[in-house]
C-alpha atoms as a PDB file:
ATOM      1  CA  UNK A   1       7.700   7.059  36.677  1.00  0.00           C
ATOM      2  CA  UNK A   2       4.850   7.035  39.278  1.00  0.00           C
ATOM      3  CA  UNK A   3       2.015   5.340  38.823  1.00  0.00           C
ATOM      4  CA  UNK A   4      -0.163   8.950  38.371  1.00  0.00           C
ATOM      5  CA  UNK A   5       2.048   9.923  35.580  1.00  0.00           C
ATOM      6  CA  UNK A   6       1.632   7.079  33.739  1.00  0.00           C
ATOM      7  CA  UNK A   7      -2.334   7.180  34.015  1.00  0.00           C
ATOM      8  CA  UNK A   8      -2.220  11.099  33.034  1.00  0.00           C
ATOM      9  CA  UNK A   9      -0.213   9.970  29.940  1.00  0.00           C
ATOM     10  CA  UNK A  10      -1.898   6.925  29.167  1.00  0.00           C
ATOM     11  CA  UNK A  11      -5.385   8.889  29.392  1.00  0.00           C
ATOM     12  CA  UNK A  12      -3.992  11.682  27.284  1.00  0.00           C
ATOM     13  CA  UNK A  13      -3.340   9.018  24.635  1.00  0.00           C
ATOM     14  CA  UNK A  14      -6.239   6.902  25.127  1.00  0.00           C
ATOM     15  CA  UNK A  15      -8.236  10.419  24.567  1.00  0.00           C
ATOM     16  CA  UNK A  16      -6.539  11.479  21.764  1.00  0.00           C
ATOM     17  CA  UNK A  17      -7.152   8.126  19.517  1.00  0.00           C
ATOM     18  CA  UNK A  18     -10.659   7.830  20.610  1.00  0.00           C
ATOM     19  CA  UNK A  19     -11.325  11.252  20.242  1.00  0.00           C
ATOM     20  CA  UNK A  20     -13.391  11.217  23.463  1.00  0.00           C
ATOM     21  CA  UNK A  21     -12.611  11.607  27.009  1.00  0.00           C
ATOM     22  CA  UNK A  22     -10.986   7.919  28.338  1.00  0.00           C
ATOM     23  CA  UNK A  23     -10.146   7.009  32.436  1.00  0.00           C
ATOM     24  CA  UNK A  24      -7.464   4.087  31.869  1.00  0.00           C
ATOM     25  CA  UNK A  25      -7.031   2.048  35.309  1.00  0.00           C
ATOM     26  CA  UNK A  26      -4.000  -0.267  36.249  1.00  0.00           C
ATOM     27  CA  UNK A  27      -6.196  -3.014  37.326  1.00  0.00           C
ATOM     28  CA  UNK A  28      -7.293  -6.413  36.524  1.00  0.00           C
ATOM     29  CA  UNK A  29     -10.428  -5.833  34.414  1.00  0.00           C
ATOM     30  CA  UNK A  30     -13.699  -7.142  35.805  1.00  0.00           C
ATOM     31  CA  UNK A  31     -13.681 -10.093  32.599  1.00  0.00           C
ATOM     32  CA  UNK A  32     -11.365 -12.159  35.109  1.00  0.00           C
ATOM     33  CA  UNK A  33      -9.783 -14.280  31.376  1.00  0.00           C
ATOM     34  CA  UNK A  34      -9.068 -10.283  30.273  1.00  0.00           C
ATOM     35  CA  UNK A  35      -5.838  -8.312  29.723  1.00  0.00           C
ATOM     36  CA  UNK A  36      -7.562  -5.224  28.791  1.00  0.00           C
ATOM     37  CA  UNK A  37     -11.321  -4.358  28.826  1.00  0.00           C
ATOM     38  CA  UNK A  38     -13.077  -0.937  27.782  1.00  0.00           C
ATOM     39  CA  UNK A  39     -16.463  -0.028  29.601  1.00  0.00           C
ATOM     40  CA  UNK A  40     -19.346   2.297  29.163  1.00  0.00           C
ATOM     41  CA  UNK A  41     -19.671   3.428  32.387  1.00  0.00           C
ATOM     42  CA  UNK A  42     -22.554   6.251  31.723  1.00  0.00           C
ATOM     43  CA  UNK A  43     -23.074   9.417  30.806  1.00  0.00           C
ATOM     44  CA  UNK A  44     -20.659   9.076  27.849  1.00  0.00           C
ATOM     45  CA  UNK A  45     -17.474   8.265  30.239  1.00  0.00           C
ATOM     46  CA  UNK A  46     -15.513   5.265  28.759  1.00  0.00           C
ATOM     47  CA  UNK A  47     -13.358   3.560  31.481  1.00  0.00           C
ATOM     48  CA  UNK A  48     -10.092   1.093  30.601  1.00  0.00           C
ATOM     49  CA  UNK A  49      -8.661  -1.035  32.461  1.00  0.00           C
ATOM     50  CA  UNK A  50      -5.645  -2.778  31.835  1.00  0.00           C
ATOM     51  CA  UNK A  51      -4.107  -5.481  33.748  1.00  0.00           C
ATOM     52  CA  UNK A  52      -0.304  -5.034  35.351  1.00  0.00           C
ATOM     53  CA  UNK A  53       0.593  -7.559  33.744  1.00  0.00           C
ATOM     54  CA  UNK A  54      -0.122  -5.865  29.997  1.00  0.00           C
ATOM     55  CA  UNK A  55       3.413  -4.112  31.446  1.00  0.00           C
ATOM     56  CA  UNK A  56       5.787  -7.131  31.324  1.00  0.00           C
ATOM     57  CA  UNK A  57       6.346  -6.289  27.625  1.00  0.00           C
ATOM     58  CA  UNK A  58       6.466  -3.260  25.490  1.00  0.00           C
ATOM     59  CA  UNK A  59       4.914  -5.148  22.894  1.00  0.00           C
ATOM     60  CA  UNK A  60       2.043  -6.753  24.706  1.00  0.00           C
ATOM     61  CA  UNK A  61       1.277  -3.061  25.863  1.00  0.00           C
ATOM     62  CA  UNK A  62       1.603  -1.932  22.507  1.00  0.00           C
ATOM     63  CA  UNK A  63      -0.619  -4.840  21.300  1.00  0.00           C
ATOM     64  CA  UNK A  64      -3.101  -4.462  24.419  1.00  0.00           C
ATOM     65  CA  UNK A  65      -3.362  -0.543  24.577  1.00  0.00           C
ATOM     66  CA  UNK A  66      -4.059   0.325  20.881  1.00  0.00           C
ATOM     67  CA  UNK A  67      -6.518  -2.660  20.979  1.00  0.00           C
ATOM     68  CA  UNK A  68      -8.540  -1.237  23.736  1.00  0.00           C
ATOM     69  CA  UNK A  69      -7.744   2.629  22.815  1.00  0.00           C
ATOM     70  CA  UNK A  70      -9.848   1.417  19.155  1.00  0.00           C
ATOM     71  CA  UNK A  71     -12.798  -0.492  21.605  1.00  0.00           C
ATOM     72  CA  UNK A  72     -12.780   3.288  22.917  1.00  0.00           C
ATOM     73  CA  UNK A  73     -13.199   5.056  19.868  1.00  0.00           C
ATOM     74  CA  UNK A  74     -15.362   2.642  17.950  1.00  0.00           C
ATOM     75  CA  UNK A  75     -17.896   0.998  20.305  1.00  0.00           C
ATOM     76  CA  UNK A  76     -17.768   2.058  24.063  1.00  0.00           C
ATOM     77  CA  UNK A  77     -20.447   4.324  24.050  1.00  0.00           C
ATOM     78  CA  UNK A  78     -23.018   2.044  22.422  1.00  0.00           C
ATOM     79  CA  UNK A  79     -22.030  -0.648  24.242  1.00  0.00           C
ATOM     80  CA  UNK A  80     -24.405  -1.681  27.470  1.00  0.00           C
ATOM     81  CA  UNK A  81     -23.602   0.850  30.359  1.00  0.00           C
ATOM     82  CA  UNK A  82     -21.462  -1.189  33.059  1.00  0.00           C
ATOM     83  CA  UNK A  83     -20.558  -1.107  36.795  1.00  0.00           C
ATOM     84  CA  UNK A  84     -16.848  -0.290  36.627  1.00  0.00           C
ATOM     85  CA  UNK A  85     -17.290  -0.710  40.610  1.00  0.00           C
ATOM     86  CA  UNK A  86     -17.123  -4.302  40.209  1.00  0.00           C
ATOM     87  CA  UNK A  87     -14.313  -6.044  41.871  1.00  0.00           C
ATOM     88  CA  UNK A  88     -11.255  -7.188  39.276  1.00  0.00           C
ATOM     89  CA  UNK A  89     -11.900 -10.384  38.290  1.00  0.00           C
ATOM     90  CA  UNK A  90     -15.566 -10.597  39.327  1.00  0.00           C
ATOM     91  CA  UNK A  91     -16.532 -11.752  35.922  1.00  0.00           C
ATOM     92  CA  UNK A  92     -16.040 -15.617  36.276  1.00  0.00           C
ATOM     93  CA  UNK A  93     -15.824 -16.953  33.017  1.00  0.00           C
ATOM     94  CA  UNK A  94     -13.918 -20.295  31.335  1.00  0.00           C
ATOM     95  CA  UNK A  95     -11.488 -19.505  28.581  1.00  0.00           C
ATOM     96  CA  UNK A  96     -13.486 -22.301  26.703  1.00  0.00           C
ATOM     97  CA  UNK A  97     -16.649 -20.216  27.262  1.00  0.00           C
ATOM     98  CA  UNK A  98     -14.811 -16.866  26.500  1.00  0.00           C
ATOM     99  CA  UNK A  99     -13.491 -17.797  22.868  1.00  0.00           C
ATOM    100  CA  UNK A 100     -17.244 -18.954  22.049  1.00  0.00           C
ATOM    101  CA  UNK A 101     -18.089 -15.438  23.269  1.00  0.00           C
ATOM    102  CA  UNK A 102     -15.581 -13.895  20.956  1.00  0.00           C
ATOM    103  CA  UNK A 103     -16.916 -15.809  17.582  1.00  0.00           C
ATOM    104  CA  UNK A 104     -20.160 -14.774  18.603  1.00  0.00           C
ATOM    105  CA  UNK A 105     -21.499 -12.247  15.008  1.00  0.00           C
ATOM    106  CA  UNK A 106     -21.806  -9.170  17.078  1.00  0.00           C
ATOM    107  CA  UNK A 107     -18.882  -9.651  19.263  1.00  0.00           C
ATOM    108  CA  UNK A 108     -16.782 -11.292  16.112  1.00  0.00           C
ATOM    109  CA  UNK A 109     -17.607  -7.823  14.514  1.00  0.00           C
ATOM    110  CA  UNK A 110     -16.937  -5.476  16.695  1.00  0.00           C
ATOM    111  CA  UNK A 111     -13.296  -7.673  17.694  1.00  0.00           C
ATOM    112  CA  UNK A 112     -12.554  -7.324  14.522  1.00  0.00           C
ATOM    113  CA  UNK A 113     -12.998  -3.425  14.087  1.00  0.00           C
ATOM    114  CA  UNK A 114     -11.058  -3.197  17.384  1.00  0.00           C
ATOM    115  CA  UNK A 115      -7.646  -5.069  15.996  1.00  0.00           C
ATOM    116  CA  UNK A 116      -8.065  -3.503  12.165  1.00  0.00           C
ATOM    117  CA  UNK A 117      -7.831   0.421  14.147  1.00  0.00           C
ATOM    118  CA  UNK A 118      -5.233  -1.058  16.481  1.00  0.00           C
ATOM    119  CA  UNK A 119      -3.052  -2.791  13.550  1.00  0.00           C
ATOM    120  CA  UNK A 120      -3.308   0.388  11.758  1.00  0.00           C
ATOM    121  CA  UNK A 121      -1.939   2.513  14.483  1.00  0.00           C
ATOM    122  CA  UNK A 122       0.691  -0.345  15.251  1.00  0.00           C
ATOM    123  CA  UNK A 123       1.548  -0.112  12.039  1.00  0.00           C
ATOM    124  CA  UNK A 124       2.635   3.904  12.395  1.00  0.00           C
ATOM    125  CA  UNK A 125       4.227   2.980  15.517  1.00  0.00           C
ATOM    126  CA  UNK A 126       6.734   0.757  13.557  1.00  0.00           C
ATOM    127  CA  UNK A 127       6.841   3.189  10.800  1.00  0.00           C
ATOM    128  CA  UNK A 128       8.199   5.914  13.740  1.00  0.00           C
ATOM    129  CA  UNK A 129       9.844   3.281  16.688  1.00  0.00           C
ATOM    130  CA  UNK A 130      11.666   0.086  16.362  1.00  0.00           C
ATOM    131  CA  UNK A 131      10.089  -2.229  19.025  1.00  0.00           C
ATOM    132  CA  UNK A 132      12.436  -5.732  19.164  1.00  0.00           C
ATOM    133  CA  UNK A 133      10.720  -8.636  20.973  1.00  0.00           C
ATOM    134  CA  UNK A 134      13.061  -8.025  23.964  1.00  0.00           C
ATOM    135  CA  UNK A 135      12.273  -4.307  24.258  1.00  0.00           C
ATOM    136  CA  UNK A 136      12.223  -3.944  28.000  1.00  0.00           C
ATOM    137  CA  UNK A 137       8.789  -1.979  29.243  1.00  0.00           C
ATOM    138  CA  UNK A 138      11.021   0.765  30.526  1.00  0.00           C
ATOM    139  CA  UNK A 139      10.049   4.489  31.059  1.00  0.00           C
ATOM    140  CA  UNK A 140      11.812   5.958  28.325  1.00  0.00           C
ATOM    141  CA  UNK A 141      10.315   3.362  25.708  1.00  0.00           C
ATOM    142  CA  UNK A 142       6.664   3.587  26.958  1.00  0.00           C
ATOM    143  CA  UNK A 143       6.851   6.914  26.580  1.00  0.00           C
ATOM    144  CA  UNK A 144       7.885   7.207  23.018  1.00  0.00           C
ATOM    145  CA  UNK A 145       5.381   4.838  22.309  1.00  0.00           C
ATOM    146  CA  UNK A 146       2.860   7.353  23.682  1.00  0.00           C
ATOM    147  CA  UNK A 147       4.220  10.242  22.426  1.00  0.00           C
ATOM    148  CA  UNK A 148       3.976   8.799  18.957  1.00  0.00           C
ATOM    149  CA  UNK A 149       0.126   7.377  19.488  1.00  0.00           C
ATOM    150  CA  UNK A 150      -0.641  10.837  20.486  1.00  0.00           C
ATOM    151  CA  UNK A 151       0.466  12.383  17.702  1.00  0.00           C
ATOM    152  CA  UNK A 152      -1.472  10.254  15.748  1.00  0.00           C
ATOM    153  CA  UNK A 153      -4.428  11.023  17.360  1.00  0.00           C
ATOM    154  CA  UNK A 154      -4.045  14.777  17.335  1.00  0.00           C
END
């Protein structure tokens, strides 16, 4: 699949769960420790970006998409308005200093949120699609996945 198709369909689902208008890029996010990262970026537009790597594994897509698809629905537009221009990876940041970021109340909280919406939607991908741990990150299988997050954001 090209790479445009698989944007259109990944912003068709991203839209659909978050009930609001989502641009997904296939970048490494600005947060440089990041897989996946969901901005503000103004005027109600909510921007993700997901690393390439997030495609090695259907699961870690699965696990990374739906995590940032909830960000989208739940807290991107009252989040602080960012500069999606920013070069990937311009966000230099330990991992030491990132997990203390994380357990921070107001980032802890809205983590949280995040991975409850995403579990929940996991959980009706399993209910629909068998995913084994060696599930290759193929065409075919990403699309199911989509097609079945879409419908559950219809």
């Amino acid at each position: 699949m090209k790479q445009s198709e698989l944007i259109a369909n990944l912003e068709a689902t991203a839209s659909a769960l978050a009930k609001r208008a989502v641009t997904v890029r296939i970048r490494q996010p600005i947060n440089e420790q990041a897989r996946g990262e969901t901005y503000h970026a103004g005027g109600g537009r909510v921007v993700i970006d997901l690393a390439p790597e997030v495609f090695d594994s259907l699961r870690g897509f699965v696990r990374t998409f739906t995590h940032e698809a909830a960000h989208a629905k739940l807290h991107a537009v009252h989040a602080p308005t960012k500069d999606i221009n920013r070069p990937s990876a311009s966000f230099k940041i330990s991992a030491a200093a990132m997990a203390g970021l994380l357990t921070h109340p107001r980032m802890s909280k809205r983590e949280t949120e995040a991975e409850s919406q995403a579990q929940a939607w996991r959980d009706a991908i399993r209910e629909r699609y068998i995913i084994a741990a060696n599930t290759p990150t193929s065409d075919e299988n990403l699309i199911q996945v989509l097609r079945v997050l879409y419908r559950i954001g219809e």
